[in-house]
Protein backbone atom coordinates (compact mmCIF):
# COMPACT_ATOMS: atom_id res chain seq x y z
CA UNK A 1 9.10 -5.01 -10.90
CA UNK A 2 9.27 -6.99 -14.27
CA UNK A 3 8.10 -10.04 -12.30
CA UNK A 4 5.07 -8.90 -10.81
CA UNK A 5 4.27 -4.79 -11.94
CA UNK A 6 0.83 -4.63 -10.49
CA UNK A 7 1.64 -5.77 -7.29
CA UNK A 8 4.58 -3.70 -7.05
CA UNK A 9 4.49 -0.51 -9.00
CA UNK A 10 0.62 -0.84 -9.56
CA UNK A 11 0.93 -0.32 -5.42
CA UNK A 12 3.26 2.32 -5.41
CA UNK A 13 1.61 4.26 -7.99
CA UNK A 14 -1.26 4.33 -6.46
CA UNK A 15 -0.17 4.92 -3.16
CA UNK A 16 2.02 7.99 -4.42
CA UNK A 17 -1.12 9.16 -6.72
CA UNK A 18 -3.77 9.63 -3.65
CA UNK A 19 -0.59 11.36 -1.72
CA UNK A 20 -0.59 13.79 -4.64
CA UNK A 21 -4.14 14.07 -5.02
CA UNK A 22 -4.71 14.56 -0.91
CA UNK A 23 -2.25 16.87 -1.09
CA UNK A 24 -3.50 19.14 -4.37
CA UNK A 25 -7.31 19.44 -2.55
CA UNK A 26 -5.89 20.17 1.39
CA UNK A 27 -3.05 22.56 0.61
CA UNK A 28 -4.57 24.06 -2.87
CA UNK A 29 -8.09 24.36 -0.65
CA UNK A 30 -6.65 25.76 2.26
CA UNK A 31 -4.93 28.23 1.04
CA UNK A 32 -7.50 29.48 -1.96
CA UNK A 33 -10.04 30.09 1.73
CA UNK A 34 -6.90 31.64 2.87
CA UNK A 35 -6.27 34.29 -0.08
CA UNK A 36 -10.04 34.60 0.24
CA UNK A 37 -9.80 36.07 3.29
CA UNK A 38 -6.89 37.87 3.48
CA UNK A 39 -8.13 40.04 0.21
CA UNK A 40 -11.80 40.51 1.92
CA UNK A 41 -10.52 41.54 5.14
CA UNK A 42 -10.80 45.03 6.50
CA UNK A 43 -7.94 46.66 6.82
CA UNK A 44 -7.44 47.01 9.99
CA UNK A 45 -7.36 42.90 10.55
CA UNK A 46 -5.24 42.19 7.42
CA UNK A 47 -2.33 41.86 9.73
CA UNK A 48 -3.78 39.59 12.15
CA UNK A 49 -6.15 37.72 9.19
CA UNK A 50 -2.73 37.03 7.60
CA UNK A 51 -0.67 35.64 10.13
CA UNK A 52 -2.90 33.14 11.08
CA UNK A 53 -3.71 32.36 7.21
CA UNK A 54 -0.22 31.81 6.49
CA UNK A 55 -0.52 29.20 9.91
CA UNK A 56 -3.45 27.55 8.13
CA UNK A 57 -1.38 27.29 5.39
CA UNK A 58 1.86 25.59 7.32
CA UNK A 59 -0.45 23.54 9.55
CA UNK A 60 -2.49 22.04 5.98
CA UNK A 61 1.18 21.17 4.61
CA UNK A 62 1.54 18.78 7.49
CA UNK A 63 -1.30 16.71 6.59
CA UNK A 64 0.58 15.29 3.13
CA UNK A 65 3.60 14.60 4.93
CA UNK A 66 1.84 12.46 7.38
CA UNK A 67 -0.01 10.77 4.30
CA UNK A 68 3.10 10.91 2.22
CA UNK A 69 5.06 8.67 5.22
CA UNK A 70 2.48 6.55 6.15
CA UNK A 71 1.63 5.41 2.29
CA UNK A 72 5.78 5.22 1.93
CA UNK A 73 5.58 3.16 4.86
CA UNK A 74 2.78 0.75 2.78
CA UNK A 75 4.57 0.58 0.05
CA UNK A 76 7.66 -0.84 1.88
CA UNK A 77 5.40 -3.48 3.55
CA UNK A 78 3.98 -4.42 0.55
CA UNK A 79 7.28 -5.42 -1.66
CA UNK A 80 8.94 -6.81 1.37
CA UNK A 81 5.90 -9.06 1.37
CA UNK A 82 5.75 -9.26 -2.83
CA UNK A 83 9.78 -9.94 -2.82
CA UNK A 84 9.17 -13.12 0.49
CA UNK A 85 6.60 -14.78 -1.88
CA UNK A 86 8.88 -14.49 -4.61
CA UNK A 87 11.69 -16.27 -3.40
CA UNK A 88 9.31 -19.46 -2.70
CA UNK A 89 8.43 -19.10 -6.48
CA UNK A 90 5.17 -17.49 -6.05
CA UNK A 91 3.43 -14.60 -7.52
CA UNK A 92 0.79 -12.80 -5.59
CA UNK A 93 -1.88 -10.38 -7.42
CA UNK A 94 -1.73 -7.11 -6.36
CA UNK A 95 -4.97 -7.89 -3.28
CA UNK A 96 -3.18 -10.60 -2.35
CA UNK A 97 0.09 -8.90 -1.45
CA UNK A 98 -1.57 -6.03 0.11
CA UNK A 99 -3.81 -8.94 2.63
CA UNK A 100 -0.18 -10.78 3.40
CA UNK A 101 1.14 -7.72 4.38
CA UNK A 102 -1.70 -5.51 6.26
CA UNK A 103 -1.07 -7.16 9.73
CA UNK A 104 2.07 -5.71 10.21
CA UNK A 105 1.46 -2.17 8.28
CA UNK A 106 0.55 -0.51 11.38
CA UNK A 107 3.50 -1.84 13.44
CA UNK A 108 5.78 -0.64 10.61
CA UNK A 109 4.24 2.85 10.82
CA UNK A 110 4.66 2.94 14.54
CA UNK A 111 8.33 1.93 13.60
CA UNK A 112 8.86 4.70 10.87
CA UNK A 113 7.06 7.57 13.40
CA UNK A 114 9.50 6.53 16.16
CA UNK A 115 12.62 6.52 13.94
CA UNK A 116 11.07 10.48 12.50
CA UNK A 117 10.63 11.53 15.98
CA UNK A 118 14.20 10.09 17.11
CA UNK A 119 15.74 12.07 14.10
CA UNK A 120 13.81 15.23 15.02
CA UNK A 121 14.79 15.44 18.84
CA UNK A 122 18.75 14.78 17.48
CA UNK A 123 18.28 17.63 14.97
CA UNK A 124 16.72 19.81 17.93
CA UNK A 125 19.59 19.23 20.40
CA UNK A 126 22.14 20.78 17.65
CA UNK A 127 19.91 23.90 16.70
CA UNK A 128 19.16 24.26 20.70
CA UNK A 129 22.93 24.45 21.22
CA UNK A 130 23.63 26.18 19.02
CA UNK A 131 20.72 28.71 19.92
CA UNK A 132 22.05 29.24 23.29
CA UNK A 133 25.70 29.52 22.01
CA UNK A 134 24.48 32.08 19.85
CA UNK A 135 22.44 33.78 22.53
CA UNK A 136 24.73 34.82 25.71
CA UNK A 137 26.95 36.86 23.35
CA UNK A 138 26.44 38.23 19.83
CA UNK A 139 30.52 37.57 20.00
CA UNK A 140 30.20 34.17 19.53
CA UNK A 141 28.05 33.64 16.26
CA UNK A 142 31.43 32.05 14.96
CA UNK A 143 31.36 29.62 17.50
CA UNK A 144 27.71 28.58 17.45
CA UNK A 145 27.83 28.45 13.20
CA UNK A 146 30.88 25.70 14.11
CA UNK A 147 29.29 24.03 16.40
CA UNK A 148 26.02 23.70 13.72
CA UNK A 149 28.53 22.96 11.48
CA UNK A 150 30.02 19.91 13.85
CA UNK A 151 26.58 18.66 14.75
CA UNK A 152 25.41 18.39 10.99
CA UNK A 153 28.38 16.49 10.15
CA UNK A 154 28.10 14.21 13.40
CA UNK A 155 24.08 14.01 12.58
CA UNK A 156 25.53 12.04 9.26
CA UNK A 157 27.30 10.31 10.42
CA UNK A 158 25.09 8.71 13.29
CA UNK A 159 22.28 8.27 10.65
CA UNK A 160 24.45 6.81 8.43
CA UNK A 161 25.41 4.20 11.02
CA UNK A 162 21.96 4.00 12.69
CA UNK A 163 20.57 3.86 8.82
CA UNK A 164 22.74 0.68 8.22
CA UNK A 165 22.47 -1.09 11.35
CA UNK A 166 18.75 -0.71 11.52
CA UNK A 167 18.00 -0.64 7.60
CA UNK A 168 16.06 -4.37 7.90
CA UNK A 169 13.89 -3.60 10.94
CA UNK A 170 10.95 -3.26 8.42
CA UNK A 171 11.90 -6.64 6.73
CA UNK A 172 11.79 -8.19 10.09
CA UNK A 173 8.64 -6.83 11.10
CA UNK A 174 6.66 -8.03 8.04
CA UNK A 175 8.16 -11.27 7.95
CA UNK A 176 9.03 -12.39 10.84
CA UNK A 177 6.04 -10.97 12.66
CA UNK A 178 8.22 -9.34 15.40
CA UNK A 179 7.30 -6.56 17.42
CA UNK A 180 9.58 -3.04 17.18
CA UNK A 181 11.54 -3.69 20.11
CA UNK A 182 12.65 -7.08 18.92
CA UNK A 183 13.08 -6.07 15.20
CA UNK A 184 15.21 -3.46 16.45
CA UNK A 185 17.53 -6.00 18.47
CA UNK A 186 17.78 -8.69 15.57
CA UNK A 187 18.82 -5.87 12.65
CA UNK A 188 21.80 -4.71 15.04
CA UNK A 189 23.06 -8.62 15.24
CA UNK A 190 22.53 -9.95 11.87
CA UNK A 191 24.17 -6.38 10.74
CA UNK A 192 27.38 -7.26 13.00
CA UNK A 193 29.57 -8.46 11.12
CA UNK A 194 28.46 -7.27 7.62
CA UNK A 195 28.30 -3.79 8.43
CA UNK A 196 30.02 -2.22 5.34
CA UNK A 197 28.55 -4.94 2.97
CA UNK A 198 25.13 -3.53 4.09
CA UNK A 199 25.90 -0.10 3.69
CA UNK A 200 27.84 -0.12 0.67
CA UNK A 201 24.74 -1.55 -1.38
CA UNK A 202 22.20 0.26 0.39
CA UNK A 203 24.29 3.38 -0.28
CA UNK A 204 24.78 2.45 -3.75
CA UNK A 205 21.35 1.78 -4.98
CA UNK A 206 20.70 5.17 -3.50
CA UNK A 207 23.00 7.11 -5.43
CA UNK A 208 22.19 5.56 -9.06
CA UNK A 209 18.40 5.95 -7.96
CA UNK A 210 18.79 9.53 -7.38
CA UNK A 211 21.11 10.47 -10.13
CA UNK A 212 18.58 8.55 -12.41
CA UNK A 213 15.63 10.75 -10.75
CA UNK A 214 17.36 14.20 -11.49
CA UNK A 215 18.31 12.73 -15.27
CA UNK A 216 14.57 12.21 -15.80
CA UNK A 217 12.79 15.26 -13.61
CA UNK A 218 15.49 18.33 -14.17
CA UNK A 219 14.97 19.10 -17.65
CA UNK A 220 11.30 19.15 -16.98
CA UNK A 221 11.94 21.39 -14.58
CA UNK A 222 14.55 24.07 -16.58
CA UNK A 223 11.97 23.95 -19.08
CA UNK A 224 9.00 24.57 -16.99
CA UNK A 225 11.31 27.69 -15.84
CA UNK A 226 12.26 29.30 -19.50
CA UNK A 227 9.69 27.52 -21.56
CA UNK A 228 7.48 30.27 -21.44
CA UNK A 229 10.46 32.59 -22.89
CA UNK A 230 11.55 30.35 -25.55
CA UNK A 231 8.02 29.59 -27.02
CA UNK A 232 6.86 33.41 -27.08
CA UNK A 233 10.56 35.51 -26.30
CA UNK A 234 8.82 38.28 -26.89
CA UNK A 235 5.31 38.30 -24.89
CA UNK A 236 2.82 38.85 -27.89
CA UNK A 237 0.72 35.91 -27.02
CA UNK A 238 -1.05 36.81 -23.89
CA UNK A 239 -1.18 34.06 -21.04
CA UNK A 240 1.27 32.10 -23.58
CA UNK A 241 4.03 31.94 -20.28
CA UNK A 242 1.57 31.13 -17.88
CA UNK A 243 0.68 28.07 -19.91
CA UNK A 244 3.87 26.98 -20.77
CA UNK A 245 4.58 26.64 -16.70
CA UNK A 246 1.03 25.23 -16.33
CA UNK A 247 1.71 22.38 -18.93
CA UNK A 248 4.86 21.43 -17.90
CA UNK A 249 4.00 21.63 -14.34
CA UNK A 250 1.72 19.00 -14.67
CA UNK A 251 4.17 17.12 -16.83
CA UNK A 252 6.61 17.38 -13.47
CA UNK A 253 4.09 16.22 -11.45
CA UNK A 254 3.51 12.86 -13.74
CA UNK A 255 6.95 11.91 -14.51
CA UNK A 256 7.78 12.60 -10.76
CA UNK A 257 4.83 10.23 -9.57
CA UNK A 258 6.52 7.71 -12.07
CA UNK A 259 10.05 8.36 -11.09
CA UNK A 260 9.13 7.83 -7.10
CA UNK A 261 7.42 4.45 -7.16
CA UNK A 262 10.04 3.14 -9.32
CA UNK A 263 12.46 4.33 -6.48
CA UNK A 264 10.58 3.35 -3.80
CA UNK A 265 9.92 0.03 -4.62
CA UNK A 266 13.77 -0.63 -5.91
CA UNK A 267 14.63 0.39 -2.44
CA UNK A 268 12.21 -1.27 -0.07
CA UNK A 269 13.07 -4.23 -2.55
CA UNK A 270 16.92 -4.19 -2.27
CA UNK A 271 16.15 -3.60 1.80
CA UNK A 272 14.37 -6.67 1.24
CA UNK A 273 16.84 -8.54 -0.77
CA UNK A 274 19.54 -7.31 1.92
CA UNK A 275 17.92 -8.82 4.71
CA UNK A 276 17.42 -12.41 2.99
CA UNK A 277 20.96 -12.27 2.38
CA UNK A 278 21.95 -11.99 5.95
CA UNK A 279 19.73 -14.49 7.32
CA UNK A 280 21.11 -17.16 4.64
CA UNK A 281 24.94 -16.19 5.48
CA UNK A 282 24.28 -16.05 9.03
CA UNK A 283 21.45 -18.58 9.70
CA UNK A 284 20.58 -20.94 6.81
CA UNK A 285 17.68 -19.09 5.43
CA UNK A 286 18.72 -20.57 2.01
CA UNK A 287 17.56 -24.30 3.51
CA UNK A 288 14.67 -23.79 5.19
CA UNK A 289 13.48 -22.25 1.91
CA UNK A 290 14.47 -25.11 -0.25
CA UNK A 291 12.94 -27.47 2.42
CA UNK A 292 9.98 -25.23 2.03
CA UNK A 293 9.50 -25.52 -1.64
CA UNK A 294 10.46 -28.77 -1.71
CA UNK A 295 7.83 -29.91 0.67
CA UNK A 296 4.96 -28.08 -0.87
CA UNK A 297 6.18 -29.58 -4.17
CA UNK A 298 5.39 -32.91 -2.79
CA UNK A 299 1.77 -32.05 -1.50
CA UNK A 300 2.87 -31.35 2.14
CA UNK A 301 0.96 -28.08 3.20
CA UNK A 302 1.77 -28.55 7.03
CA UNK A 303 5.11 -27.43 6.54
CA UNK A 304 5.46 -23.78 8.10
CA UNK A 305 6.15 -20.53 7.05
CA UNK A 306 10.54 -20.27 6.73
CA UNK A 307 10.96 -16.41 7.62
CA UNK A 308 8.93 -16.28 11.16
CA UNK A 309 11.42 -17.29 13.64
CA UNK A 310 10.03 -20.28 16.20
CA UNK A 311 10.55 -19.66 19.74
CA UNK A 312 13.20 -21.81 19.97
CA UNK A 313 14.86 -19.81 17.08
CA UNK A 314 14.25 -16.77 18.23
CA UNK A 315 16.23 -18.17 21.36
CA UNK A 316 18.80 -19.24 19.57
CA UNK A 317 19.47 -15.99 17.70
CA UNK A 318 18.96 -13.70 20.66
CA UNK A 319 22.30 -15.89 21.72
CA UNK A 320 24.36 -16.23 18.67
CA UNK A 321 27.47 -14.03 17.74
CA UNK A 322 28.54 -13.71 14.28
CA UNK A 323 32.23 -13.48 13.67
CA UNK A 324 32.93 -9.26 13.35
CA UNK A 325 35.51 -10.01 10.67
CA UNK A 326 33.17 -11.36 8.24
C-alpha cells in the first residue's frame, strides 16, 4: 500500500465508496416509498401494504450484498495483479492495474458466487436437520439445539480447512489465467504439504486486521450511542440527540470505508504473497522471475510472462507430489 496507494487503496476506496453509495439510494429509497405507503394506506390494507413493504425492503438489501461481493471480488483481482507486477519491480498506475486484471474479474466472481452458494447449501443442510429434528416431537428441542450446535462447530471447521486449502484459487485465476476447475485442483496441491504454514498466516493477518478494525470503529460507535446524552444530559436543546447520532453516524460510515479497504487489500495482498511463496518452495517461481527481470534488463522483450503455467508445466504440476511433511 506504501508502494503503490492509488492503485491499491485508491481501488479499494473507491470500490467500497460506490458499494456505500448504491447501497444509501436502493435501501434508503426503497424503504422511504415503503413508509410512504404504509402511512397512506387505508386501513383496511395496512396489513397486507405492510407485509409486502417490509419484502421490498428485504429484497432491496440484497442488491448491496451482490454489489458489496462482486466489488470485494475486484478489489482482490486487482492487488493480486498490483502485488505480480511488483515482484518484477514494476509499478502500475491505478488504469493500468485495473486493464491487467479485468480478463479474469468475471471468472473470479463466478469463483466467489460458487464458493457463497457452496457455503449456503452446507449451512441449509444443518438448519434442515435440525428443523425436522425439532419437528416430529416438541420432546426433542434438546436434541435438535445439539445437533445445531454440532453442525456449527463442524461448519468451522470444514471452512476453516476448505478456507486454507482453497485460499489461492483467486491468485491462480488472475495469474495464471486458469479456469475455476483447474484453479481449484492446483490450490489443493501446492497447499499439500504446507497446510498449517498457510493457515497460520492467513489466520493471523485476520485476527490483527480485525482487532485493529474494532480499535478504530467501536468508540465511534459507543459514542454515536450516548453522545447525544453526554453533550445535552438533560434534553434542553431540542433535536441536540438526534444530531449527535446523525454526526457521528456519518463519521462511522467514513472511518469504516477507510478501515475496510485497508483490510481488504492487506488480505487479498497477503493471499497474494502466500501463493508466490508456494510456487517458489514448491516449483522455482523465485527463478523464472529472476530470469524474467534479468532478461528484460538486457532488452529481451520475447521472454514470457513467469506466473502463467505452459502446457507442459501445467503437465508437470498436475503430476507432481510435494513431500506432506514439509
Amino acid at each position: 500500500m506504501r508502494r503503490n496507494p492509488k492503485a491499491t487503496f485508491g481501488s479499494a476506496l473507491l470500490v467500497q465508496g460506490i458499494t456505500i453509495v448504491v447501497s444509501v439510494l436502493v435501501i434508503g429509497g426503497v424503504t422511504w416509498f415503503a413508509v410512504s405507503r404504509i402511512t397512506s394506506a387505508a386501513p383496511d390494507d395496512r396489513d397486507a401494504i405492510t407485509a409486502g413493504s417490509v419484502l421490498a425492503i428485504i429484497l432491496a438489501a440484497l442488491i448491496p450484498i451482490a454489489i458489496s461481493l462482486i466489488g470485494s471480488v475486484m478489489v482482490q483481482g486487482v492487488v493480486v495483479a498490483e502485488v505480480a507486477r511488483a515482484t518484477l519491480g514494476e509499478k502500475l498506475r491505478l488504469g493500468q492495474v485495473w486493464r491487467a486484471a479485468a480478463p479474469r474479474l468475471w471468472a473470479l466472481v463466478g469463483w466467489t458466487l460458487l464458493a457463497s452458494l457452496a457455503a449456503l447449501i452446507a449451512v441449509g443442510l444443518v438448519a434442515a436437520v435440525v428443523w425436522l429434528v425439532i419437528a416430529v416431537s416438541t420432546d426433542l428441542i434438546a436434541l435438535g439445539i445439539g445437533i445445531g450446535v454440532i453442525g456449527a462447530l463442524g461448519l468451522i471447521v470444514l471452512y476453516a480447512w476448505l478456507g486454507t486449502k482453497l485460499a489461492i484459487v483467486p491468485s491462480i485465476i488472475v495469474l495464471e489465467r486458469a479456469p475455476v476447475s483447474r484453479a481449484v485442483a492446483r490450490s489443493w496441491r501446492l497447499t499439500r504439504g504446507y497446510f498449517w504454514r498457510t493457515f497460520g498466516v492467513l489466520a493471523l493477518i485476520s485476527i490483527i486486521l480485525s482487532v485493529a478494525s474494532q480499535v478504530v470503529t467501536t468508540p465511534i460507535s459507543l459514542i454515536m450511542g450516548i453522545g447525544g446524552s453526554l453533550i445535552d444530559p438533560t434534553g434542553s436543546v431540542e433535536g441536540a440527540a438526534l444530531t449527535t447520532f446523525v454526526v457521528t453516524y456519518i463519521l462511522l460510515i467514513l472511518v469504516s470505508l477507510v478501515v475496510t479497504a485497508v483490510t481488504s487489500v492487506v488480505t487479498a495482498a497477503a493471499v497474494s504473497l502466500v501463493y508466490i511463496d508456494l510456487r517458489m518452495r514448491t516449483e522455482g517461481l523465485d527463478l523464472e522471475l529472476v530470469r524474467f527481470v534479468e532478461a528484460r534488463q538486457a532488452g529481451d522483450t520475447s521472454v514470457p510472462d513467469p506466473f502463467p503455467l505452459t502446457p507442459r508445466e501445467r503437465r508437470g504440476a498436475a503430476d507432481t507430489t510435494v513431500p506432506t511433511g514439509s
